[in-house]
PDB file of N, CA and C in Angstrom:
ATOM      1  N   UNK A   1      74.217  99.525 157.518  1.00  0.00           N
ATOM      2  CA  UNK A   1      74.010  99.326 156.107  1.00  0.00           C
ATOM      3  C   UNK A   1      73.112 100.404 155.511  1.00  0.00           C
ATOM      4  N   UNK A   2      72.278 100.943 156.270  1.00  0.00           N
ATOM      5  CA  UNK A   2      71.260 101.650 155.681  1.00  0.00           C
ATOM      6  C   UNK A   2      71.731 103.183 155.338  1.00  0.00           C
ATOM      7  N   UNK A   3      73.161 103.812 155.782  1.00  0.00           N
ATOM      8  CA  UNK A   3      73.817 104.489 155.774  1.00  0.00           C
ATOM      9  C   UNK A   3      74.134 104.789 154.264  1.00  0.00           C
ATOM     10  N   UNK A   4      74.817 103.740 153.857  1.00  0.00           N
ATOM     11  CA  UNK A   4      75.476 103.188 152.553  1.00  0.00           C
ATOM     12  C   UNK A   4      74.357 103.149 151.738  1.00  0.00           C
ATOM     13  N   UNK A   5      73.654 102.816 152.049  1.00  0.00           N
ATOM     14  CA  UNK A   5      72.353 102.685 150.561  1.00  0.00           C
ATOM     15  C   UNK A   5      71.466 104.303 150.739  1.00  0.00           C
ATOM     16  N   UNK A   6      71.441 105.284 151.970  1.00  0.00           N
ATOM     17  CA  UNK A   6      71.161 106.895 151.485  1.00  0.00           C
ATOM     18  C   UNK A   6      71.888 107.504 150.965  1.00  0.00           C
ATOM     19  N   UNK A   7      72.972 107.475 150.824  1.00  0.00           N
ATOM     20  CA  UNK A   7      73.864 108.232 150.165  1.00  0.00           C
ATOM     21  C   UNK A   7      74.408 107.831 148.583  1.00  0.00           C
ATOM     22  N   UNK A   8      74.162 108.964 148.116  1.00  0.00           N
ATOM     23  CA  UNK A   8      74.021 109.512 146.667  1.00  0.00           C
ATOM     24  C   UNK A   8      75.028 108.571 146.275  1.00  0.00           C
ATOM     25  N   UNK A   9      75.152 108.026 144.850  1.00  0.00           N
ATOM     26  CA  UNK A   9      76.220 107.575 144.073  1.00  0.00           C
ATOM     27  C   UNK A   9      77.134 109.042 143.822  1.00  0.00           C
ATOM     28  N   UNK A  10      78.230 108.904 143.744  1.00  0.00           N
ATOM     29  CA  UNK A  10      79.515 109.648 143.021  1.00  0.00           C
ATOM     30  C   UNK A  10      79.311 109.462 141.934  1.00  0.00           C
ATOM     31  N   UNK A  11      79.327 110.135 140.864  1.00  0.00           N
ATOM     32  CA  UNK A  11      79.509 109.961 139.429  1.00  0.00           C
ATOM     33  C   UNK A  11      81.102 110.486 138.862  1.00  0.00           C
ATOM     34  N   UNK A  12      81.711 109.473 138.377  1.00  0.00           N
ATOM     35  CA  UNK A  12      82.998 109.427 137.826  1.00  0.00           C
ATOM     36  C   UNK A  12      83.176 109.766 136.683  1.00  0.00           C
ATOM     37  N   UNK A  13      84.120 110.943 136.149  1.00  0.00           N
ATOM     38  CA  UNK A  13      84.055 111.574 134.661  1.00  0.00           C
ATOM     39  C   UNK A  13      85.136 110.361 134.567  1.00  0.00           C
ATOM     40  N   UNK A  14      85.283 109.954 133.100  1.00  0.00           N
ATOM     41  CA  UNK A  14      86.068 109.483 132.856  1.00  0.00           C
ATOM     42  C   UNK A  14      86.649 110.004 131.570  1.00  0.00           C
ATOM     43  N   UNK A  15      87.822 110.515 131.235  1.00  0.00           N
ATOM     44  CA  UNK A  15      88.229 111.064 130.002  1.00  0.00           C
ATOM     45  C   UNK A  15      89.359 109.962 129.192  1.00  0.00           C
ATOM     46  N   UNK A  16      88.303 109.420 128.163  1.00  0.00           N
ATOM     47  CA  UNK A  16      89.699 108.527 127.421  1.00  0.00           C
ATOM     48  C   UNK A  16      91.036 109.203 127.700  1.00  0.00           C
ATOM     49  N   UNK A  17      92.009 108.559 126.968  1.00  0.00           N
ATOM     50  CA  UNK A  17      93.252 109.220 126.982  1.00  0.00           C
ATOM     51  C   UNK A  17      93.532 109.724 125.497  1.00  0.00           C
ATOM     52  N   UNK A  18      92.620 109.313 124.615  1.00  0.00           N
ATOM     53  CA  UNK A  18      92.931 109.527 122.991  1.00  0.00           C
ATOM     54  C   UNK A  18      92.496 110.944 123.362  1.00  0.00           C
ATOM     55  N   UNK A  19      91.535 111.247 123.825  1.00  0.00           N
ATOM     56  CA  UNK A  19      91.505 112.877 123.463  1.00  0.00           C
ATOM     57  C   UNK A  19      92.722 113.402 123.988  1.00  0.00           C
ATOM     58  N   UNK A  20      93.540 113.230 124.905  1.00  0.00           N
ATOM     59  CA  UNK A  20      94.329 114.035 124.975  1.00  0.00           C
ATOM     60  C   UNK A  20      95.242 114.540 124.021  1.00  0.00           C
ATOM     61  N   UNK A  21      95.170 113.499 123.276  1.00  0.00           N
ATOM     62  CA  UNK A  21      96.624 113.922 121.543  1.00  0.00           C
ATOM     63  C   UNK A  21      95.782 114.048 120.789  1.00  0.00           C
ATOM     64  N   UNK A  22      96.302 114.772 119.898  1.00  0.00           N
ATOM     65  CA  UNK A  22      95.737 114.962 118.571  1.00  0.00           C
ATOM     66  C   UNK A  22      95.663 113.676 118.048  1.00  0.00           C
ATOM     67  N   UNK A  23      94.453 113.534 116.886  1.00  0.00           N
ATOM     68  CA  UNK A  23      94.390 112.733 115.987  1.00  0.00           C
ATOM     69  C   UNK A  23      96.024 112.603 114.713  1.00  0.00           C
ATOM     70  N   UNK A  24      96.485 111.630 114.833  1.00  0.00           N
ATOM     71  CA  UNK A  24      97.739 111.420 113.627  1.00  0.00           C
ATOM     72  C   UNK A  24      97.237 110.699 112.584  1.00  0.00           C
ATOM     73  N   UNK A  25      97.165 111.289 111.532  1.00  0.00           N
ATOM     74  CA  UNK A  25      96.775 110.248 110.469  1.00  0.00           C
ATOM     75  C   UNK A  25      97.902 110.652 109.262  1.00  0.00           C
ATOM     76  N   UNK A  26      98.449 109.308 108.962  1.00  0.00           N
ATOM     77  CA  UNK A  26      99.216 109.375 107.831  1.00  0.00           C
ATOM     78  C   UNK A  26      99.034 108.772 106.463  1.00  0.00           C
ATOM     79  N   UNK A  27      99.030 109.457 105.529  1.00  0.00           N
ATOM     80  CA  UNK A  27      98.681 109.137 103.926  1.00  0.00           C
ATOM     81  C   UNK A  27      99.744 108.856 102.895  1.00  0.00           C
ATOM     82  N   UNK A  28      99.794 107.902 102.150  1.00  0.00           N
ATOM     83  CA  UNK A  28     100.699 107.573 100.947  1.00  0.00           C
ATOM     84  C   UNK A  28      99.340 107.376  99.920  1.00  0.00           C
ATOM     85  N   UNK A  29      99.994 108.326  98.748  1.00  0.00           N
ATOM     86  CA  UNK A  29      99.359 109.042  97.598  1.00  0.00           C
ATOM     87  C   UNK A  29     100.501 108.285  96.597  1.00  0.00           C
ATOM     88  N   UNK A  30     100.482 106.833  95.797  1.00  0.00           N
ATOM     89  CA  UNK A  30     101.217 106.843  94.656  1.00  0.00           C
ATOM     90  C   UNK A  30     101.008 106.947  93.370  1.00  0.00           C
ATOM     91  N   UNK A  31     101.530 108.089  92.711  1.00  0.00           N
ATOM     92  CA  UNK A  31     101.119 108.715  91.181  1.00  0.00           C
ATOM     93  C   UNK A  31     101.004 107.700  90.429  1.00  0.00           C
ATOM     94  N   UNK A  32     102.361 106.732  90.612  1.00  0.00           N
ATOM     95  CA  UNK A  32     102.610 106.297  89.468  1.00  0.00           C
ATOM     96  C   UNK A  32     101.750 104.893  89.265  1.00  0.00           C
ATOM     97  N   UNK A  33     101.280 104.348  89.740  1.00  0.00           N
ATOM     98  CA  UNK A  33      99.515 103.415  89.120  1.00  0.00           C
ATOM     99  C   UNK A  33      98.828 104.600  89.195  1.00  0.00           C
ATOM    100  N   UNK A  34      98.550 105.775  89.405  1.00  0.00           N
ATOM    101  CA  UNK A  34      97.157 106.807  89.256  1.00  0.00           C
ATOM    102  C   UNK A  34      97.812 106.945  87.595  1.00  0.00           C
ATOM    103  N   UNK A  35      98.944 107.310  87.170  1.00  0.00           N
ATOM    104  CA  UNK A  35      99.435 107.439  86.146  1.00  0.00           C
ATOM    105  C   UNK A  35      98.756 106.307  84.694  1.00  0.00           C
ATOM    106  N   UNK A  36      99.200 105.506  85.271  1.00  0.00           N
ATOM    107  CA  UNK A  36      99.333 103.819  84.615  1.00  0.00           C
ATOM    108  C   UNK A  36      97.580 103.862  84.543  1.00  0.00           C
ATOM    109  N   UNK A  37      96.549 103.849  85.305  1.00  0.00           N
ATOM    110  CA  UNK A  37      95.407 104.041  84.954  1.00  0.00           C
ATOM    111  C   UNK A  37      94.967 105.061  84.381  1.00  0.00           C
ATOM    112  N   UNK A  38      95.227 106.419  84.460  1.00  0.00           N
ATOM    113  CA  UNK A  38      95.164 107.628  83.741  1.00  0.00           C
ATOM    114  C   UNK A  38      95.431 107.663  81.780  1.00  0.00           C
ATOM    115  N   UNK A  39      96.209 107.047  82.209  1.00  0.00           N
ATOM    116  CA  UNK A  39      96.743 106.567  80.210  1.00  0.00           C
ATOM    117  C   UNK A  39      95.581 106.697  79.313  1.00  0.00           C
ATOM    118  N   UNK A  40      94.941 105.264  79.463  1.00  0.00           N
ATOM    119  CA  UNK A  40      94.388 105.420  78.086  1.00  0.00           C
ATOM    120  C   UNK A  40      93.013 106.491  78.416  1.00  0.00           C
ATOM    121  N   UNK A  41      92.824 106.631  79.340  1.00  0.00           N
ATOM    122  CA  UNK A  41      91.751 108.206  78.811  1.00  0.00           C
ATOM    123  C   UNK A  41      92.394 109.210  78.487  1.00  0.00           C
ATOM    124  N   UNK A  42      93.986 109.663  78.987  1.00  0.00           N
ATOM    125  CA  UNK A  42      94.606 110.637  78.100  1.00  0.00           C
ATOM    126  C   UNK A  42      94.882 110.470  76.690  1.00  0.00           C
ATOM    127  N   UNK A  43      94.568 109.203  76.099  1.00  0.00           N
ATOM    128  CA  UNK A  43      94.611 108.909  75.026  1.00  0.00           C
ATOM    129  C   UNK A  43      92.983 108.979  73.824  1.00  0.00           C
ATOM    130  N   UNK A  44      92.138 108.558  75.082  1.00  0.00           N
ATOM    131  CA  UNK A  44      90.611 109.013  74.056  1.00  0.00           C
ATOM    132  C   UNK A  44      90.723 110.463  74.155  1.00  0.00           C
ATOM    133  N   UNK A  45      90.908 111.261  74.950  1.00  0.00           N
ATOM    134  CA  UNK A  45      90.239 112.934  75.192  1.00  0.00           C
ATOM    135  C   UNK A  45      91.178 113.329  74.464  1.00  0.00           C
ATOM    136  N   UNK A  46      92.371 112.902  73.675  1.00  0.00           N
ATOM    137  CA  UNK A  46      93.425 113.411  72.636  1.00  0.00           C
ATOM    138  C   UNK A  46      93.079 114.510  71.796  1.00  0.00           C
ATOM    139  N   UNK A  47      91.973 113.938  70.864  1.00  0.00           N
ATOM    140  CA  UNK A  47      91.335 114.467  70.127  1.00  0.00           C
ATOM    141  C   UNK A  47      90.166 115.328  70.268  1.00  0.00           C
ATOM    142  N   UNK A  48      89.904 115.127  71.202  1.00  0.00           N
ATOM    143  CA  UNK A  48      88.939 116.079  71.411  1.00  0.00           C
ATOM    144  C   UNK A  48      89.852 117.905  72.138  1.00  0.00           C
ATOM    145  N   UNK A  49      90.603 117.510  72.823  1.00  0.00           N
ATOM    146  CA  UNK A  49      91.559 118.821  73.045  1.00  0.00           C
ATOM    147  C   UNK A  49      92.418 119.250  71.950  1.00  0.00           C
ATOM    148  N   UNK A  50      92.679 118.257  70.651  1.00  0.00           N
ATOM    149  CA  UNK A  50      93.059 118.930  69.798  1.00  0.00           C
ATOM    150  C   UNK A  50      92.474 119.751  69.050  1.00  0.00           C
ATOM    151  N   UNK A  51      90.939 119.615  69.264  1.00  0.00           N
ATOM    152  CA  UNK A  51      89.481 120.335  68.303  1.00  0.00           C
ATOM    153  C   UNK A  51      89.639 121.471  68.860  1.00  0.00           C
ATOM    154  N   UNK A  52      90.151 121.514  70.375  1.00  0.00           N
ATOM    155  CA  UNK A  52      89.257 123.011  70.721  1.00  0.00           C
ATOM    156  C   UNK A  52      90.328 124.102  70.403  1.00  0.00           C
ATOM    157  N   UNK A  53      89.876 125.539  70.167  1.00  0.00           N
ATOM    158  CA  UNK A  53      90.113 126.319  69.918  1.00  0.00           C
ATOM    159  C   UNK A  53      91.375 127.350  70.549  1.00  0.00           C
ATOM    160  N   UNK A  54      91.310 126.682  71.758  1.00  0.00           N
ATOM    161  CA  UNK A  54      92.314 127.309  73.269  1.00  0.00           C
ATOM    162  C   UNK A  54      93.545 126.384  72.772  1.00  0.00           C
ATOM    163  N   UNK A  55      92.880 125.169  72.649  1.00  0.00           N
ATOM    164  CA  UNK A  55      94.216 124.372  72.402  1.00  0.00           C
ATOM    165  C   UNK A  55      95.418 124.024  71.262  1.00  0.00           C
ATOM    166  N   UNK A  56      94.789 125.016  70.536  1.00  0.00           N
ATOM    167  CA  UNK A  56      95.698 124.547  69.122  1.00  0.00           C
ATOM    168  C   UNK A  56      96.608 125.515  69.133  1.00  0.00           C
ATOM    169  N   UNK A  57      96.654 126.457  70.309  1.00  0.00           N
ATOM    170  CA  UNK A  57      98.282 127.850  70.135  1.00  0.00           C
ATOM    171  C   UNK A  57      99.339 126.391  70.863  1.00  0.00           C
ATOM    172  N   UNK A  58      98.969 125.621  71.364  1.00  0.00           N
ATOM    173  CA  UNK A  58      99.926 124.309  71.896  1.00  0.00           C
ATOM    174  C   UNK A  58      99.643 123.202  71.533  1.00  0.00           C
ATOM    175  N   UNK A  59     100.155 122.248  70.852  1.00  0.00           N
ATOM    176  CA  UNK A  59     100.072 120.984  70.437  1.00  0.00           C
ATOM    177  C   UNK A  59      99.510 120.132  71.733  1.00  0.00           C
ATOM    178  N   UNK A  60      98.218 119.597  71.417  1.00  0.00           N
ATOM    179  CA  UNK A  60      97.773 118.795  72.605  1.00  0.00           C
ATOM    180  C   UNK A  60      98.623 117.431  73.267  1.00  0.00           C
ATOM    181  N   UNK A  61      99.396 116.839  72.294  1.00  0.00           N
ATOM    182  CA  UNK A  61     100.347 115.965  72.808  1.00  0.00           C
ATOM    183  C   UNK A  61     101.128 116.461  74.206  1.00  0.00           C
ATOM    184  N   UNK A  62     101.582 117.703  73.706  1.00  0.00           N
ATOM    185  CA  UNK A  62     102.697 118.125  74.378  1.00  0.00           C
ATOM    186  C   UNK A  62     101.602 118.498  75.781  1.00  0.00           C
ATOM    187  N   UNK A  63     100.758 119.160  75.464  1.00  0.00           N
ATOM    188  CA  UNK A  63     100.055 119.762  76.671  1.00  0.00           C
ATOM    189  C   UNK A  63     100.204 118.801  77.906  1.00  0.00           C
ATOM    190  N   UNK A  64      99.414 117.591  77.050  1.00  0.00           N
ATOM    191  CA  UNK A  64      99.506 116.584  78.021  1.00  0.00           C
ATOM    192  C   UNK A  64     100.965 115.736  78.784  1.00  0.00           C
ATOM    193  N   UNK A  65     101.441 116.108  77.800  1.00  0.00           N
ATOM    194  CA  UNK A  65     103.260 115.513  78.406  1.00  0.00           C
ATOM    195  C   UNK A  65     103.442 116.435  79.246  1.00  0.00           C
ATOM    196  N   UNK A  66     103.263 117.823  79.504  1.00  0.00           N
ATOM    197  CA  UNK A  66     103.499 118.800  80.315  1.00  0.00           C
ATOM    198  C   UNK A  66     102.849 118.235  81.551  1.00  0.00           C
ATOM    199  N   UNK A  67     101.729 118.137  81.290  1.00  0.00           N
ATOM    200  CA  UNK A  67     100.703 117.815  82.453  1.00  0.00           C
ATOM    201  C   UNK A  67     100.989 116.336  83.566  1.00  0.00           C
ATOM    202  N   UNK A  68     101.654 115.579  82.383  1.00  0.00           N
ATOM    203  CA  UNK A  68     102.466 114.083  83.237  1.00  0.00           C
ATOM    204  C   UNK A  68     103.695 114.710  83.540  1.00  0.00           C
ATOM    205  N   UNK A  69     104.339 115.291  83.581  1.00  0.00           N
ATOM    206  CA  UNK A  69     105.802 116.008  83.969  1.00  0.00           C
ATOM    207  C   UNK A  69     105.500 116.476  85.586  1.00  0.00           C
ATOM    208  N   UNK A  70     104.572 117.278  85.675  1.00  0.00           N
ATOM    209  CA  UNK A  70     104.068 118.366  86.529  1.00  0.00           C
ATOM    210  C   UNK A  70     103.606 116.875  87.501  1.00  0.00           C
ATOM    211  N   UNK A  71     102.954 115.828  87.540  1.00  0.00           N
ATOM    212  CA  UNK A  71     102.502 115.570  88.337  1.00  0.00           C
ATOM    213  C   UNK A  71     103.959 114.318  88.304  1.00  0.00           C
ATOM    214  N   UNK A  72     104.482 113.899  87.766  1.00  0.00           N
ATOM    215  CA  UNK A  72     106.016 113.043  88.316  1.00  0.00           C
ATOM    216  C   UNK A  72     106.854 113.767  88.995  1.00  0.00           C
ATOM    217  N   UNK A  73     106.792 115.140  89.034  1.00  0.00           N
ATOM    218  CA  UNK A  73     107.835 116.133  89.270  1.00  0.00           C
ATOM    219  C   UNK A  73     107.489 116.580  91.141  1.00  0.00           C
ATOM    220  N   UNK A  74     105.714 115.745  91.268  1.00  0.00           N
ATOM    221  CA  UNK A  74     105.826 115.804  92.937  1.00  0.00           C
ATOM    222  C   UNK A  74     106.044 114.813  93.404  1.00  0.00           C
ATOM    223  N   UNK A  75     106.701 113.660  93.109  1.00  0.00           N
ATOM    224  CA  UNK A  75     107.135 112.893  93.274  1.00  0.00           C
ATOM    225  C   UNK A  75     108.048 112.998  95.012  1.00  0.00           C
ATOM    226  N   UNK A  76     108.094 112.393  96.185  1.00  0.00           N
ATOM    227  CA  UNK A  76     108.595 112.801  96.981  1.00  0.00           C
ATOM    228  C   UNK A  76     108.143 114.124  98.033  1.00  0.00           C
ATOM    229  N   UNK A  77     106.938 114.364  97.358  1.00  0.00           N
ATOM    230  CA  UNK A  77     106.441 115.800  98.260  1.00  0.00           C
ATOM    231  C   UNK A  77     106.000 114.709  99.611  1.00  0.00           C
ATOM    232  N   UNK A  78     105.982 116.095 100.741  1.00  0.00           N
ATOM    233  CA  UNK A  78     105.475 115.811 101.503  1.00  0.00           C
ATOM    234  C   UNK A  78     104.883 116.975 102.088  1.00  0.00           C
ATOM    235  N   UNK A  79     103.246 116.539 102.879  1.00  0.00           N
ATOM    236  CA  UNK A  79     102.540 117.600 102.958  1.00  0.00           C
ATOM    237  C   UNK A  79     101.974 117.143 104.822  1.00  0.00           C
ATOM    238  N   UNK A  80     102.627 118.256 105.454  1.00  0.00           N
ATOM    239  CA  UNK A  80     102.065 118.437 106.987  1.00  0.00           C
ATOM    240  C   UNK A  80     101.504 119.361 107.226  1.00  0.00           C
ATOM    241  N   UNK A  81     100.047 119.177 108.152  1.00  0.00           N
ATOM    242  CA  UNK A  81      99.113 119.744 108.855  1.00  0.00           C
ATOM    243  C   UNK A  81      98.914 119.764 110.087  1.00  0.00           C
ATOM    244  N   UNK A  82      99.382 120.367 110.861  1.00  0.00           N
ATOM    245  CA  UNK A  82      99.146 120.220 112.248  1.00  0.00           C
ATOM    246  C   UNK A  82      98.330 121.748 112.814  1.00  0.00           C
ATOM    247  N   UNK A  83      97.182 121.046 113.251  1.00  0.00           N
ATOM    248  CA  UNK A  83      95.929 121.565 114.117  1.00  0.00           C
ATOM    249  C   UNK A  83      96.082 120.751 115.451  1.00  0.00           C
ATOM    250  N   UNK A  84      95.298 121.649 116.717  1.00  0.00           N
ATOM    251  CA  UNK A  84      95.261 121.310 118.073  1.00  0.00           C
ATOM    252  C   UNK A  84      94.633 119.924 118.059  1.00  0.00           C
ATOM    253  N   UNK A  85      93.500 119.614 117.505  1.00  0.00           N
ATOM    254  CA  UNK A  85      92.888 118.110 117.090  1.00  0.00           C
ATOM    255  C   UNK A  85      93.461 117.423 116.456  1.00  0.00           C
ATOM    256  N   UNK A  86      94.024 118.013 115.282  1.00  0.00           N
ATOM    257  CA  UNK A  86      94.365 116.578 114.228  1.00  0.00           C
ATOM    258  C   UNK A  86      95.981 117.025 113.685  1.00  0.00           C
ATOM    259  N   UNK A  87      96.792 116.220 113.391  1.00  0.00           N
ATOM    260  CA  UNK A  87      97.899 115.820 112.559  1.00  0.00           C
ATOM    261  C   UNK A  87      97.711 115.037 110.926  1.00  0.00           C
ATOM    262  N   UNK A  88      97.683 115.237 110.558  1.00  0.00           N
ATOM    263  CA  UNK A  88      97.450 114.978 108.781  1.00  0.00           C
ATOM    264  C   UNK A  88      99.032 114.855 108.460  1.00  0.00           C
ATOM    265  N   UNK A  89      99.499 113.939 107.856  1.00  0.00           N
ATOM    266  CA  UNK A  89     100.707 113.582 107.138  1.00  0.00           C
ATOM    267  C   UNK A  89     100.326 112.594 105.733  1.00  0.00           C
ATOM    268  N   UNK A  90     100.509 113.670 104.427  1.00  0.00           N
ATOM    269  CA  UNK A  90     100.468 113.287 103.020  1.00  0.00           C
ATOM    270  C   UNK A  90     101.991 113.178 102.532  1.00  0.00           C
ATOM    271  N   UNK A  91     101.967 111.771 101.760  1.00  0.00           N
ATOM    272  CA  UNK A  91     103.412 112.078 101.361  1.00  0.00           C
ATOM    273  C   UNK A  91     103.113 111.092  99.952  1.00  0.00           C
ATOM    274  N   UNK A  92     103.418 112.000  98.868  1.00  0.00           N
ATOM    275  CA  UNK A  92     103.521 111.633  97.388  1.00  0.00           C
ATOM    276  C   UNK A  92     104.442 110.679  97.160  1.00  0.00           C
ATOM    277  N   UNK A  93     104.563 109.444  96.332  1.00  0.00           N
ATOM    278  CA  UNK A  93     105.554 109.246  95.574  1.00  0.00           C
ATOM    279  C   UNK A  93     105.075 108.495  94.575  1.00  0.00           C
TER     280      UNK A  93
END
């Protein structure tokens, strides 16, 4: 017995297995409630982008209809990142 109790412990690495893969993380981004809440402050700051000076070569209505176009129009994007650590998956609708 006395054999067994001089001799050193072994120390055991142990490596999860998550490090071995990359991190996957996947994202859903939907415009359209960011939209639906967005409203009525595109509706107070109306007037105030119609005051300024930059803004009157374009009708501020329209500016802003441009600006809701542009963001319905990514509708369906999808955005991949792949690094040795991590996987990132964004996808708009």
């Amino acid at each position: 017995m006395r054999a067994l109790v001089a001799t050193q412990p072994r120390s055991l690495a142990v490596v999860p297995a998550w490090r071995d893969r990359p991190v996957s993380v996947s994202l859903w981004l939907p415009l359209t409630p960011l939209l639906i809440l967005l409203a009525p402050l595109v509706l107070i700051l109306t007037p105030f982008v119609a005051c300024s000076r930059r803004a009157r070569a374009v009708g501020s209505l329209r500016m802003l209809g441009a600006i809701g176009a542009i963001l319905t129009s990514l509708s369906g994007t999808r955005i991949e990142v792949d690094t040795p650590r991590a996987r990132v998956r964004l996808r708009i609708f």
